[in-house]
PDB file of N, CA and C in Angstrom:
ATOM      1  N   UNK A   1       8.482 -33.392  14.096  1.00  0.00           N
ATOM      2  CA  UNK A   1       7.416 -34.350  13.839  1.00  0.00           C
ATOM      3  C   UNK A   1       6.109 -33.836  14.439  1.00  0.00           C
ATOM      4  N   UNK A   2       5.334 -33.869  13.530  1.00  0.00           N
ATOM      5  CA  UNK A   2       4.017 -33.507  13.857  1.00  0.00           C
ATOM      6  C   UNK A   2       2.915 -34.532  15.002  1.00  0.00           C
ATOM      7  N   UNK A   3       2.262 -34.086  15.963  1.00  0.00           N
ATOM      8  CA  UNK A   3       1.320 -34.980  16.891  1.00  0.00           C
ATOM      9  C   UNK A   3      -0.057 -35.274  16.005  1.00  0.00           C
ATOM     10  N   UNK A   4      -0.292 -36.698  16.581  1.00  0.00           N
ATOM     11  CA  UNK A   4      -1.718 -36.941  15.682  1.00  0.00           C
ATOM     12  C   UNK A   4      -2.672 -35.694  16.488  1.00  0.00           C
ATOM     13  N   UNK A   5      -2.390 -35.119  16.876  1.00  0.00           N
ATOM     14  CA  UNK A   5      -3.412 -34.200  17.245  1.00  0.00           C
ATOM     15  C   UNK A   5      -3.633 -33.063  16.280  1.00  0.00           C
ATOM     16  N   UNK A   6      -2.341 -32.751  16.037  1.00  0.00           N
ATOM     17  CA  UNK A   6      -2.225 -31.436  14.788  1.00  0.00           C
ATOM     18  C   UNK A   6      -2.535 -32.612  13.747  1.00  0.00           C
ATOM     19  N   UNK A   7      -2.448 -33.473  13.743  1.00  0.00           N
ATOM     20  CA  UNK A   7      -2.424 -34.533  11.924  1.00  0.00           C
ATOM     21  C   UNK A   7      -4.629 -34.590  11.982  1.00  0.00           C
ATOM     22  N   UNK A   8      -4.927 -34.504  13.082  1.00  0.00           N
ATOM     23  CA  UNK A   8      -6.347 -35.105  13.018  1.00  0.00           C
ATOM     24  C   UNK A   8      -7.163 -33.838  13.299  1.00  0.00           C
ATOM     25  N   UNK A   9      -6.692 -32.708  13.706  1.00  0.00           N
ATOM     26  CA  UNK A   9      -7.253 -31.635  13.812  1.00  0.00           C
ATOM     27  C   UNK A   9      -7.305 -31.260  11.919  1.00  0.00           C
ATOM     28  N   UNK A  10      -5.622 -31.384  11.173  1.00  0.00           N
ATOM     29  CA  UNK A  10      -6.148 -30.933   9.916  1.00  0.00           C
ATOM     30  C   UNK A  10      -6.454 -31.406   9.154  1.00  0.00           C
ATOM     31  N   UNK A  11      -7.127 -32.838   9.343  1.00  0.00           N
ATOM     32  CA  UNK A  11      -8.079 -33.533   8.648  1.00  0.00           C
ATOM     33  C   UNK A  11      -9.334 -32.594   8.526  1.00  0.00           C
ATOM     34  N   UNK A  12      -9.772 -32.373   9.888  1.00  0.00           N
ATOM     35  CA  UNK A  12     -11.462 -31.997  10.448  1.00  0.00           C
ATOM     36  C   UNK A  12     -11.290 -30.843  10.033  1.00  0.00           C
ATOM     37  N   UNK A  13     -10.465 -29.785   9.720  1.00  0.00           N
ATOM     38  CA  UNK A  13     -10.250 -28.562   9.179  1.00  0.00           C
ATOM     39  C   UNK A  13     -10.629 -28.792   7.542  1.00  0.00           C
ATOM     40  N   UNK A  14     -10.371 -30.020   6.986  1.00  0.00           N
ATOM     41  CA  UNK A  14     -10.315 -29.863   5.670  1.00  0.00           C
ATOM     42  C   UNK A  14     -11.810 -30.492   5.205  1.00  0.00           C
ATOM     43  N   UNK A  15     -12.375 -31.449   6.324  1.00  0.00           N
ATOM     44  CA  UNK A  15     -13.678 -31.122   6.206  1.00  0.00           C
ATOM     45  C   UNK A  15     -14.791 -30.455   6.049  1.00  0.00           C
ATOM     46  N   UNK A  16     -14.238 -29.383   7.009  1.00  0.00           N
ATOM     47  CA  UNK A  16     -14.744 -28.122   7.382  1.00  0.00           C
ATOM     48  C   UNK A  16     -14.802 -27.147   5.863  1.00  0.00           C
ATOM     49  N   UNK A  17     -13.077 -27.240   5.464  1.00  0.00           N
ATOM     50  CA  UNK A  17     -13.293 -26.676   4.245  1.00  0.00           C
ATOM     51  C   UNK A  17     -14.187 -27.274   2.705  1.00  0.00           C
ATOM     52  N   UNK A  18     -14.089 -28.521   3.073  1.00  0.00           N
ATOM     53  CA  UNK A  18     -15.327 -28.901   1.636  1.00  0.00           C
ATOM     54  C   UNK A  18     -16.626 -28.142   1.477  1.00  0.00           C
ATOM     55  N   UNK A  19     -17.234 -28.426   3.282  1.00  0.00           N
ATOM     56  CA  UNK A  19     -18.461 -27.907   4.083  1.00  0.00           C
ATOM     57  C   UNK A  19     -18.733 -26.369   3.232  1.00  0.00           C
ATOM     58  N   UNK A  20     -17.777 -25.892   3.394  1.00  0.00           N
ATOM     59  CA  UNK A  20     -17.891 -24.256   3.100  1.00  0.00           C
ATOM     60  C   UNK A  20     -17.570 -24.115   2.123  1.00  0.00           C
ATOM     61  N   UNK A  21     -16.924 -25.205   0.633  1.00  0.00           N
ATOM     62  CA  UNK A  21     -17.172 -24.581  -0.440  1.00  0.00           C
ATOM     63  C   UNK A  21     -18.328 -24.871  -0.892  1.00  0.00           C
ATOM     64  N   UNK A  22     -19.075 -26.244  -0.232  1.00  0.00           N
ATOM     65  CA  UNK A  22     -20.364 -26.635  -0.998  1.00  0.00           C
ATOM     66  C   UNK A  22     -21.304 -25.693  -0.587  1.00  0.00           C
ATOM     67  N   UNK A  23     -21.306 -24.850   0.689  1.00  0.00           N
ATOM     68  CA  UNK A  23     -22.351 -23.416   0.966  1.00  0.00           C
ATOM     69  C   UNK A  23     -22.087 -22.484   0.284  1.00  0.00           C
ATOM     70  N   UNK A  24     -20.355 -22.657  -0.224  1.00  0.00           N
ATOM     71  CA  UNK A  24     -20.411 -20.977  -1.395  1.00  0.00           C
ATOM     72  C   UNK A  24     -20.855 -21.370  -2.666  1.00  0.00           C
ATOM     73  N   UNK A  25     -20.827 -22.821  -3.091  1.00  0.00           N
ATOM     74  CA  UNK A  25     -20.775 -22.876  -4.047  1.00  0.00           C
ATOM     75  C   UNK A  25     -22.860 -22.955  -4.317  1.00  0.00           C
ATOM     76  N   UNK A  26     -23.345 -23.430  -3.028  1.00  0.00           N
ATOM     77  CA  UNK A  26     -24.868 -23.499  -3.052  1.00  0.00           C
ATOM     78  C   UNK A  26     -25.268 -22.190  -3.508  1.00  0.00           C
ATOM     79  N   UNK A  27     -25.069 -21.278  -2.653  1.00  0.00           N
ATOM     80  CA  UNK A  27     -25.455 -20.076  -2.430  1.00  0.00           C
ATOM     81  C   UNK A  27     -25.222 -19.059  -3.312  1.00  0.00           C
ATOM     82  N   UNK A  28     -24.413 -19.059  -4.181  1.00  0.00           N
ATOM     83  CA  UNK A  28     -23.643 -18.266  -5.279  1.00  0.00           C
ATOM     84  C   UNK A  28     -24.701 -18.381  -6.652  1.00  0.00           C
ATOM     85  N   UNK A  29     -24.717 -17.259  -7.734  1.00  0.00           N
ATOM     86  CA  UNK A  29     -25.986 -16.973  -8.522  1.00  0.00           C
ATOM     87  C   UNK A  29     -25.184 -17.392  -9.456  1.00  0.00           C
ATOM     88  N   UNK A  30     -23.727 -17.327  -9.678  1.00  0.00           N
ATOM     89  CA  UNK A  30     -22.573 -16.723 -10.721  1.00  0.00           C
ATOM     90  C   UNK A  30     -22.560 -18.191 -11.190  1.00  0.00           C
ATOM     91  N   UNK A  31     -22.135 -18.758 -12.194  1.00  0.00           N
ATOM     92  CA  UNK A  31     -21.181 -20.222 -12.420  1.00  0.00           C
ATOM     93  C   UNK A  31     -20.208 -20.651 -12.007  1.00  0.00           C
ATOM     94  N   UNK A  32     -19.511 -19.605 -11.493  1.00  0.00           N
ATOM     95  CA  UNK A  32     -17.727 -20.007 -10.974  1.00  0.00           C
ATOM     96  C   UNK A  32     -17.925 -18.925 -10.025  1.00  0.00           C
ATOM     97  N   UNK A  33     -16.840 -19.083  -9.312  1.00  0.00           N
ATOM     98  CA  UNK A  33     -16.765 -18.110  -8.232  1.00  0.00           C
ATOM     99  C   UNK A  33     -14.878 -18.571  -8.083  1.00  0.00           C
ATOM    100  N   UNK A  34     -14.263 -17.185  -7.836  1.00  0.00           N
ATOM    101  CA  UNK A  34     -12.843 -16.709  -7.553  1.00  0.00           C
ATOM    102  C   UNK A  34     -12.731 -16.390  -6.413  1.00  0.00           C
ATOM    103  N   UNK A  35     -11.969 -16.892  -5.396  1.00  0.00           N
ATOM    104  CA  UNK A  35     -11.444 -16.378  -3.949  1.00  0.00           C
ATOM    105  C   UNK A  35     -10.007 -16.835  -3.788  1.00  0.00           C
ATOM    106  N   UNK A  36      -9.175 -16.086  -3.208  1.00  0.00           N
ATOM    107  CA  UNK A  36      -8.015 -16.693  -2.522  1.00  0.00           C
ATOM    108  C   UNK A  36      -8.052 -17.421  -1.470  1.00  0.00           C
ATOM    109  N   UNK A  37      -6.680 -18.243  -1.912  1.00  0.00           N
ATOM    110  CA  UNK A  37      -6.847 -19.477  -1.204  1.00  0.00           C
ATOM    111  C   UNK A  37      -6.708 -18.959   0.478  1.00  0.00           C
ATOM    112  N   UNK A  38      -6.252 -18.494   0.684  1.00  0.00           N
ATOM    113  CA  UNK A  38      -5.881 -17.787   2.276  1.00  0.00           C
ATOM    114  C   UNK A  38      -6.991 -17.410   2.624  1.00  0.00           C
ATOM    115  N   UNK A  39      -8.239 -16.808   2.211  1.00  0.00           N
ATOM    116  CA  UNK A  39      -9.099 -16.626   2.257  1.00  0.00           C
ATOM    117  C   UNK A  39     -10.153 -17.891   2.836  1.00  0.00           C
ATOM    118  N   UNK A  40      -9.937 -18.933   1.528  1.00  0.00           N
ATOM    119  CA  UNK A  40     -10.889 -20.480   2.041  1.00  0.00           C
ATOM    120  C   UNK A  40     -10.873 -20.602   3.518  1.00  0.00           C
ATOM    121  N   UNK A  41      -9.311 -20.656   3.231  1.00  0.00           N
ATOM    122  CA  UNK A  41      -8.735 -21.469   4.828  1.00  0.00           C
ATOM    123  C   UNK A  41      -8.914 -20.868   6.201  1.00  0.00           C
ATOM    124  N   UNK A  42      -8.886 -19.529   6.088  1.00  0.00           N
ATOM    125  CA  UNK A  42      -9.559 -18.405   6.965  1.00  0.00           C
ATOM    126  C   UNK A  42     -11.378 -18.877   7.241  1.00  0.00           C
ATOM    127  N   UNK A  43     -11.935 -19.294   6.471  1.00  0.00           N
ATOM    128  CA  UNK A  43     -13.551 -19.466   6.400  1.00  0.00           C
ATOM    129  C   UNK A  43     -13.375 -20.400   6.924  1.00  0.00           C
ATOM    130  N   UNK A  44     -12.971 -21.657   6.901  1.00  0.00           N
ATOM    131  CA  UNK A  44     -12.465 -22.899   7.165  1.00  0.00           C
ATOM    132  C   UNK A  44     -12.460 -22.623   9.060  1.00  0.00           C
ATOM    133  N   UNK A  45     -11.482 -22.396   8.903  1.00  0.00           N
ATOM    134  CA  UNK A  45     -10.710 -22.166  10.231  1.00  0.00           C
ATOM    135  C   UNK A  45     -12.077 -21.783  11.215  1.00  0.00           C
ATOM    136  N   UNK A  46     -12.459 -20.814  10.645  1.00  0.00           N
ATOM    137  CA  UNK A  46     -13.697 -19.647  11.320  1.00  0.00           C
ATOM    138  C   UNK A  46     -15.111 -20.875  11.771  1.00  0.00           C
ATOM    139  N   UNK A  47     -15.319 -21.271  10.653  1.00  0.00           N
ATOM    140  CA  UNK A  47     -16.344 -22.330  10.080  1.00  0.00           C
ATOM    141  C   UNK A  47     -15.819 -23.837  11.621  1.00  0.00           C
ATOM    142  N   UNK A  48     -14.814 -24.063  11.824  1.00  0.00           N
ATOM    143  CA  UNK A  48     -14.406 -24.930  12.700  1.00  0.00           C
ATOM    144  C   UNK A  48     -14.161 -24.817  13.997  1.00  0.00           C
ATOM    145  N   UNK A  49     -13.696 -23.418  14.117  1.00  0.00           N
ATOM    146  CA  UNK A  49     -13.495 -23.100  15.209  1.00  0.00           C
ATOM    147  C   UNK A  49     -15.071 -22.552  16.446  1.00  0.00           C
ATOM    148  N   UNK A  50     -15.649 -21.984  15.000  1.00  0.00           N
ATOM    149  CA  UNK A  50     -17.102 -21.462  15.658  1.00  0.00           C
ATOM    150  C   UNK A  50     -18.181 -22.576  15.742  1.00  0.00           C
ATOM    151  N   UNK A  51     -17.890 -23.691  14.821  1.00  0.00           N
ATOM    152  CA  UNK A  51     -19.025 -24.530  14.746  1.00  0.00           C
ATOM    153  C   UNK A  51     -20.502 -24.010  14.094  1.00  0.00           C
ATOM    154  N   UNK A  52     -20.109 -23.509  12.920  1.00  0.00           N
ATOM    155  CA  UNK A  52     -20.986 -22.684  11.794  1.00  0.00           C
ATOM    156  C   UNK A  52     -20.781 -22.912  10.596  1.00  0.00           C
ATOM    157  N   UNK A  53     -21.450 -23.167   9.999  1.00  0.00           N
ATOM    158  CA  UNK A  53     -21.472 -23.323   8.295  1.00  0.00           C
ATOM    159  C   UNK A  53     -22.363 -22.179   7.586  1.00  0.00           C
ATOM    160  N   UNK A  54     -23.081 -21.236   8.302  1.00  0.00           N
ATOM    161  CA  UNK A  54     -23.513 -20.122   7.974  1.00  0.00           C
ATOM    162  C   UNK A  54     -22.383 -19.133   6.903  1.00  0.00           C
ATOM    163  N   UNK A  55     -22.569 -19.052   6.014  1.00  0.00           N
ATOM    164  CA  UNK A  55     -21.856 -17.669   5.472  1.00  0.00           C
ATOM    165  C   UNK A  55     -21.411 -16.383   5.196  1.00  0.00           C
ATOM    166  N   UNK A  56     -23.012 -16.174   5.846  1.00  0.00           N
ATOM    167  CA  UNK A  56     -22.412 -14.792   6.428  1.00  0.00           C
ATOM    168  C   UNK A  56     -21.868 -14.329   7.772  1.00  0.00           C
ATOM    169  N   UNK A  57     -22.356 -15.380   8.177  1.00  0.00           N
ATOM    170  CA  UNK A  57     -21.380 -15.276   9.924  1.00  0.00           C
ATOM    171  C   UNK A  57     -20.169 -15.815  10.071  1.00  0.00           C
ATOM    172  N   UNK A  58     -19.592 -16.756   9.169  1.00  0.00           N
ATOM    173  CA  UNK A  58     -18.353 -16.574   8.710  1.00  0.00           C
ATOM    174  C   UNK A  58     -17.437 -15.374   8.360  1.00  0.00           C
ATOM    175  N   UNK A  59     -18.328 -14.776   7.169  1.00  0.00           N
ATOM    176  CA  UNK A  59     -17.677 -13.694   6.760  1.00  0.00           C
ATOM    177  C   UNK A  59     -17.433 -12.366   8.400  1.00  0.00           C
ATOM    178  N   UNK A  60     -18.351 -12.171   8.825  1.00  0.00           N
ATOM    179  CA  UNK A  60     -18.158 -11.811   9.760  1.00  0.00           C
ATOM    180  C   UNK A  60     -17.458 -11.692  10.961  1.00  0.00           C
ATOM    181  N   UNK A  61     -17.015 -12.743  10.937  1.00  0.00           N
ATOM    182  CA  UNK A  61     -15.598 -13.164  12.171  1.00  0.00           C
ATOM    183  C   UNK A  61     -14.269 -13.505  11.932  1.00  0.00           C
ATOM    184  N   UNK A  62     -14.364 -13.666   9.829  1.00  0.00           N
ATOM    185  CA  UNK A  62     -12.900 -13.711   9.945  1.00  0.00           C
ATOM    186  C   UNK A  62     -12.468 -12.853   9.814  1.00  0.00           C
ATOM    187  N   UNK A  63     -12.418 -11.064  10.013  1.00  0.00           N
ATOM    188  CA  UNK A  63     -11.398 -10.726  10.594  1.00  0.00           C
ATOM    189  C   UNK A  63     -11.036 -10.513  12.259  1.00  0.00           C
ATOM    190  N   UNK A  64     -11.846 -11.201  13.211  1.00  0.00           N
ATOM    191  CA  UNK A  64     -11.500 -11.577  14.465  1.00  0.00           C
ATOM    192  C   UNK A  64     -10.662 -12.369  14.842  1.00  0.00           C
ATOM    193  N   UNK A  65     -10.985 -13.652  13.832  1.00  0.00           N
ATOM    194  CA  UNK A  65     -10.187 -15.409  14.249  1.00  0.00           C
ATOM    195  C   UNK A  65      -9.168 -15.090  12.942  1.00  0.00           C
ATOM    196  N   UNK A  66      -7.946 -15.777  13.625  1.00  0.00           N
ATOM    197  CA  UNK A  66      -6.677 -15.838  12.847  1.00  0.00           C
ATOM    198  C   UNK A  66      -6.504 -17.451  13.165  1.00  0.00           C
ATOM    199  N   UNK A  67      -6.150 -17.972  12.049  1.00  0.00           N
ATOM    200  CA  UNK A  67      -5.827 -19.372  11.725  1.00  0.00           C
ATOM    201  C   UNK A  67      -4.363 -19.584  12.743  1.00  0.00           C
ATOM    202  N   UNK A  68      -4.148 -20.059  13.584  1.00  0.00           N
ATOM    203  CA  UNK A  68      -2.887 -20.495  13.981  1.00  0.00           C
ATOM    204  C   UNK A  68      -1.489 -20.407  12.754  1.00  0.00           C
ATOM    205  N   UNK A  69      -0.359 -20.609  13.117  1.00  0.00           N
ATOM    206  CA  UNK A  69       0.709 -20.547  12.637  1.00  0.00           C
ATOM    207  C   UNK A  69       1.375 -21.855  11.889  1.00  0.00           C
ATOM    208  N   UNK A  70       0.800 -22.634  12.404  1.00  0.00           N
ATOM    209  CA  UNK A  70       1.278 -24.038  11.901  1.00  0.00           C
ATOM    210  C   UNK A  70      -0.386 -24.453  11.151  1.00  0.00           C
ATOM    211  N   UNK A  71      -0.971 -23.972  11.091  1.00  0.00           N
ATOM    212  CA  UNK A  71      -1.952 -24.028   9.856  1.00  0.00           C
ATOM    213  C   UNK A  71      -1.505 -22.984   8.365  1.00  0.00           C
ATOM    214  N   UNK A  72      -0.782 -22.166   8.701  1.00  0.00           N
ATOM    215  CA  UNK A  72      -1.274 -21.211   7.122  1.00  0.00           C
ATOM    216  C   UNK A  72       0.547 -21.297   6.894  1.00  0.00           C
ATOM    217  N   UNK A  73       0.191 -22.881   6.586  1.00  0.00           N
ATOM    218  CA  UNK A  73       2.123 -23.176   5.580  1.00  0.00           C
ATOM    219  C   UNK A  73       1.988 -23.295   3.899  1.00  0.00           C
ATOM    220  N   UNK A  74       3.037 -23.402   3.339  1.00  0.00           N
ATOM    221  CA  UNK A  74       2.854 -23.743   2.029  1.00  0.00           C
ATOM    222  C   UNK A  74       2.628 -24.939   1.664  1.00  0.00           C
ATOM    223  N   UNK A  75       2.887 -26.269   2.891  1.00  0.00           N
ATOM    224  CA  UNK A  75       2.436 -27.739   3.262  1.00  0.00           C
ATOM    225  C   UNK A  75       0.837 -28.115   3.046  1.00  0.00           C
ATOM    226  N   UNK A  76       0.560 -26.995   3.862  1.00  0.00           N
ATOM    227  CA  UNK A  76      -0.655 -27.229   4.269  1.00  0.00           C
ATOM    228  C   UNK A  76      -1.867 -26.521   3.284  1.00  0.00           C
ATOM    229  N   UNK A  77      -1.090 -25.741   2.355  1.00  0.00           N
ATOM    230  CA  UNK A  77      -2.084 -25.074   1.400  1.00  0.00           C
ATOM    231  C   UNK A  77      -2.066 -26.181   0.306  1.00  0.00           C
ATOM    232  N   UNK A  78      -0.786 -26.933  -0.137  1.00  0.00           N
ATOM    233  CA  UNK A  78      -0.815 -27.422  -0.766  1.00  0.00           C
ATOM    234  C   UNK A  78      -1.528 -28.669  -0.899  1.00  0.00           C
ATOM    235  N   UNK A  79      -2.121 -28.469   0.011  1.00  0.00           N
ATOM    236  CA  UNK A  79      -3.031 -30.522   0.631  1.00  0.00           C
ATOM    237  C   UNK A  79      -4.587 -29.756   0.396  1.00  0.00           C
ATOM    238  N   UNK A  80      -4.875 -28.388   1.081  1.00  0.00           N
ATOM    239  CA  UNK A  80      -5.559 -27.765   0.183  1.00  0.00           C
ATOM    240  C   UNK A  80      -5.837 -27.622  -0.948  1.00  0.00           C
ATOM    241  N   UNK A  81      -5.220 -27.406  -2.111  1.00  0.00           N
ATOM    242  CA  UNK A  81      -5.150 -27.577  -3.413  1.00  0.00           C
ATOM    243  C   UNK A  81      -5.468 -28.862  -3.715  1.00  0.00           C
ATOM    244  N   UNK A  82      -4.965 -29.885  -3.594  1.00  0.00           N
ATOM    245  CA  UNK A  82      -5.189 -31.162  -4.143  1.00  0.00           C
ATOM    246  C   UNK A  82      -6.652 -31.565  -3.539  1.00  0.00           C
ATOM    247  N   UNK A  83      -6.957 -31.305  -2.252  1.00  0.00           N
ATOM    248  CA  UNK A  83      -8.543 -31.304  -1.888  1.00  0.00           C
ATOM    249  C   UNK A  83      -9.572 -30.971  -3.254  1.00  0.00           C
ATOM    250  N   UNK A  84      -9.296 -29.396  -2.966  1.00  0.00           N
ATOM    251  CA  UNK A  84      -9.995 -28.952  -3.727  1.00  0.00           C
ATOM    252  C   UNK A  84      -9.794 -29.282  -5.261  1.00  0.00           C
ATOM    253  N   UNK A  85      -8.845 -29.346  -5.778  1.00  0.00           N
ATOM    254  CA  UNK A  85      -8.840 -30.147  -7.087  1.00  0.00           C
ATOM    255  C   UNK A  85      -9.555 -31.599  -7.298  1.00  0.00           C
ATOM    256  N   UNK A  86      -9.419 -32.614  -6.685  1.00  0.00           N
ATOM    257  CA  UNK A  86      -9.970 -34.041  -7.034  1.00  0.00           C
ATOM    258  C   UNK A  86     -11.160 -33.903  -6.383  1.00  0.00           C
ATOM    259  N   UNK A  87     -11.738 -33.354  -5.168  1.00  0.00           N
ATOM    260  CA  UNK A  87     -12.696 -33.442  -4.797  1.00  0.00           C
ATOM    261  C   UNK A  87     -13.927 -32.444  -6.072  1.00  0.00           C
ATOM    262  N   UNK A  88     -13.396 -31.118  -5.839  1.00  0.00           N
ATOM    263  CA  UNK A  88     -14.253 -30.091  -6.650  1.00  0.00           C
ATOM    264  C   UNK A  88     -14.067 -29.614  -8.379  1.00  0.00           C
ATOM    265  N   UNK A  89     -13.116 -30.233  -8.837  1.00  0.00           N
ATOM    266  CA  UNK A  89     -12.330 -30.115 -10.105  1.00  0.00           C
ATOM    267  C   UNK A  89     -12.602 -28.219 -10.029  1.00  0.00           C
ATOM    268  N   UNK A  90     -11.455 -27.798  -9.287  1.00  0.00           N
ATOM    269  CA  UNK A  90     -11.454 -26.201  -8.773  1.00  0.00           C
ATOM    270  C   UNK A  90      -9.733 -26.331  -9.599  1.00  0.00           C
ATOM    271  N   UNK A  91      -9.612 -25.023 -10.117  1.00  0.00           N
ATOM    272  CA  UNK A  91      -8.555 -24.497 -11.029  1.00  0.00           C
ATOM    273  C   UNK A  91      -7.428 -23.464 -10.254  1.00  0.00           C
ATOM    274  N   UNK A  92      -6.605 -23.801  -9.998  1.00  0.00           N
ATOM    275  CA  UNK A  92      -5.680 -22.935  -9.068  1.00  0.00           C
ATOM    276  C   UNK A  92      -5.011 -21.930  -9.960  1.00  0.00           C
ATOM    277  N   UNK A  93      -4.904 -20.679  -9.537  1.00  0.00           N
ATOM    278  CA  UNK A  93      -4.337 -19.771 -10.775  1.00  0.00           C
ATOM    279  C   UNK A  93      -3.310 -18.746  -9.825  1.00  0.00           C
ATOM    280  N   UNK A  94      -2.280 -18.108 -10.372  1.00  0.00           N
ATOM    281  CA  UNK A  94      -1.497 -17.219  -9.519  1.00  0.00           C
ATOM    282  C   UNK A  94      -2.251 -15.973 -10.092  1.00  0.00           C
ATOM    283  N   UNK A  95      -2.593 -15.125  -9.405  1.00  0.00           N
ATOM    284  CA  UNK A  95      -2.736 -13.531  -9.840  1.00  0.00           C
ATOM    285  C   UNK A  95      -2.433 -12.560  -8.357  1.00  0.00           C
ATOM    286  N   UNK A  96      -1.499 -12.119  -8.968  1.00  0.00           N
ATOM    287  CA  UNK A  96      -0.631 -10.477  -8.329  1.00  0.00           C
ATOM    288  C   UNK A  96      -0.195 -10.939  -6.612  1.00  0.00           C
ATOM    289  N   UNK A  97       0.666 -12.016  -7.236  1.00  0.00           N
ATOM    290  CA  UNK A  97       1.245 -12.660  -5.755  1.00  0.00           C
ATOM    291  C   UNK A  97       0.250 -13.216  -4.910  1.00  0.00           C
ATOM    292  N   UNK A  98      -0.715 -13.460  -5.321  1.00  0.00           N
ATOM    293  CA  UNK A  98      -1.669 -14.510  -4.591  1.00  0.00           C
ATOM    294  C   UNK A  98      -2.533 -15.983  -5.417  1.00  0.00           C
ATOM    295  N   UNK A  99      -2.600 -16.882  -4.606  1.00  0.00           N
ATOM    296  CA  UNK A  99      -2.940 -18.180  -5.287  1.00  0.00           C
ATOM    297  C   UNK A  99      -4.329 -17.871  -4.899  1.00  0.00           C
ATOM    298  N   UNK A 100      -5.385 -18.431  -6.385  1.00  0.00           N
ATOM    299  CA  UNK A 100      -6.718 -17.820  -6.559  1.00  0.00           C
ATOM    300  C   UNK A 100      -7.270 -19.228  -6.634  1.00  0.00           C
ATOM    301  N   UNK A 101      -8.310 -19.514  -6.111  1.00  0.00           N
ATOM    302  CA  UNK A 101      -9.329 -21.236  -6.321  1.00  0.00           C
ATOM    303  C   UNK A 101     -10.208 -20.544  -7.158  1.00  0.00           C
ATOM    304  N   UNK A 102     -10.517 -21.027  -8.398  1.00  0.00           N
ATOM    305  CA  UNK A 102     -11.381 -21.290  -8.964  1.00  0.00           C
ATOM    306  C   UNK A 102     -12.459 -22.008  -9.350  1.00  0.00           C
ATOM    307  N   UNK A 103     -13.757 -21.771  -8.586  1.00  0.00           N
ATOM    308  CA  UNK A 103     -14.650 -23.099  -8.097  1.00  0.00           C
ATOM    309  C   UNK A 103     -15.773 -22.606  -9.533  1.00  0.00           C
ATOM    310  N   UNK A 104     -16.196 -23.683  -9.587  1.00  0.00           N
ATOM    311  CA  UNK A 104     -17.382 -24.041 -10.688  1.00  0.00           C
ATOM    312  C   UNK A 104     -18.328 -24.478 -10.523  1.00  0.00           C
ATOM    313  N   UNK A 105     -19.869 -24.088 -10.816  1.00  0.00           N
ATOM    314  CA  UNK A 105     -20.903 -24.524  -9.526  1.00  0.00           C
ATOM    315  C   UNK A 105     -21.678 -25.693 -10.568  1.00  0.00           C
ATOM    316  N   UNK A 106     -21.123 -26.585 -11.347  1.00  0.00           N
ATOM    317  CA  UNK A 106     -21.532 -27.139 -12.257  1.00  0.00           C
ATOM    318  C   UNK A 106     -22.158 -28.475 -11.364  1.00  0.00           C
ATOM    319  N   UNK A 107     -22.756 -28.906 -11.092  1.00  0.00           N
ATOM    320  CA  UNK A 107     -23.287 -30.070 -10.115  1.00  0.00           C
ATOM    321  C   UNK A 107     -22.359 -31.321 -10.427  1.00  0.00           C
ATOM    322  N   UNK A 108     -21.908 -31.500 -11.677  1.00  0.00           N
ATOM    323  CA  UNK A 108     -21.474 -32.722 -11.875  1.00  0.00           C
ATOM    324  C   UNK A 108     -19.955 -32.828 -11.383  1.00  0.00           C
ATOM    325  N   UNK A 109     -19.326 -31.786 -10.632  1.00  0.00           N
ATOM    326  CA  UNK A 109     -18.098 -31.537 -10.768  1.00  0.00           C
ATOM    327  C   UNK A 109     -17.758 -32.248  -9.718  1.00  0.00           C
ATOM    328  N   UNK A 110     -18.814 -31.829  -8.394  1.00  0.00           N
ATOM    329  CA  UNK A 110     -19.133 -32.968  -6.830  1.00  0.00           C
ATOM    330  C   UNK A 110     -18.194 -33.985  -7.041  1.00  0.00           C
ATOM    331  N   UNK A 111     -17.705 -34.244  -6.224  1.00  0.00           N
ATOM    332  CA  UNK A 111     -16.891 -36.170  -5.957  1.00  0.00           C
ATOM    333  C   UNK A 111     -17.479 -36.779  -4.397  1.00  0.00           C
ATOM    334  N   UNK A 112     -17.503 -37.461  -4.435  1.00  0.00           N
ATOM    335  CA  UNK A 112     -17.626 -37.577  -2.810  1.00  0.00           C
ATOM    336  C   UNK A 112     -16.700 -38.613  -2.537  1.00  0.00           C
TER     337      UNK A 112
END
C-alpha cells in the first residue's frame, strides 16, 4: 500500500508534467511534436525536483536526475497517458519498443 505521501507527491509530479508540455508545446515552431513517454516523465521529474519550467535547463539535467524507482512503473505511465490524453487530446503510439506522446499544438485541444 502506497503512503499519501508517494499518492500526493504523484499528483504534483503530474502537474509538473502538464507545466512542461504547455512550455513544449508553447515553444515548439512544428504543429505536433513526438517524444517518448519516459522522456516526459524524466522532464517532469527534473522540472519538480529543480523547481524550473525552463526548457532548456531541463534538457540539461536530465541526464543527471533519475526519476526514482517507484515513479517509472507501467502504473504510473499509464495515469500519464490518460493525463495527457483528456487533458491534451495527445495520441499514444508504440514505435521500436517504445511508447511515443504525440502532442498537437492546436490551441483548442487545451482542457483545463
Amino acid at each position: 500500500m502506497q503512503s499519501s505521501r508517494t499518492i500526493e507527491e504523484k499528483q504534483k509530479l503530474l502537474e509538473h508534467l502538464a507545466s512542461v508540455v504547455e512550455e513544449l508545446l508553447r515553444n515548439t515552431k512544428s504543429s505536433q511534436i513526438s517524444i517518448k513517454l519516459r522522456t516526459l516523465l524524466r522532464y517532469a521529474y527534473v522540472s519538480y525536483v529543480k523547481k524550473t519550467s525552463d526548457i532548456n535547463v531541463i534538457r540539461g539535467l536530465v541526464p543527471r536526475v533519475r526519476p526514482p524507482a517507484w515513479l517509472t512503473n507501467q502504473y504510473y505511465y499509464r495515469e500519464i497517458e490518460l493525463m495527457l490524453k483528456t487533458r491534451f487530446n495527445a495520441r499514444i503510439e508504440n514505435r521500436r519498443q517504445f511508447r511515443y506522446v504525440v502532442l498537437y499544438k492546436n490551441p483548442s485541444n487545451f482542457r483545463r
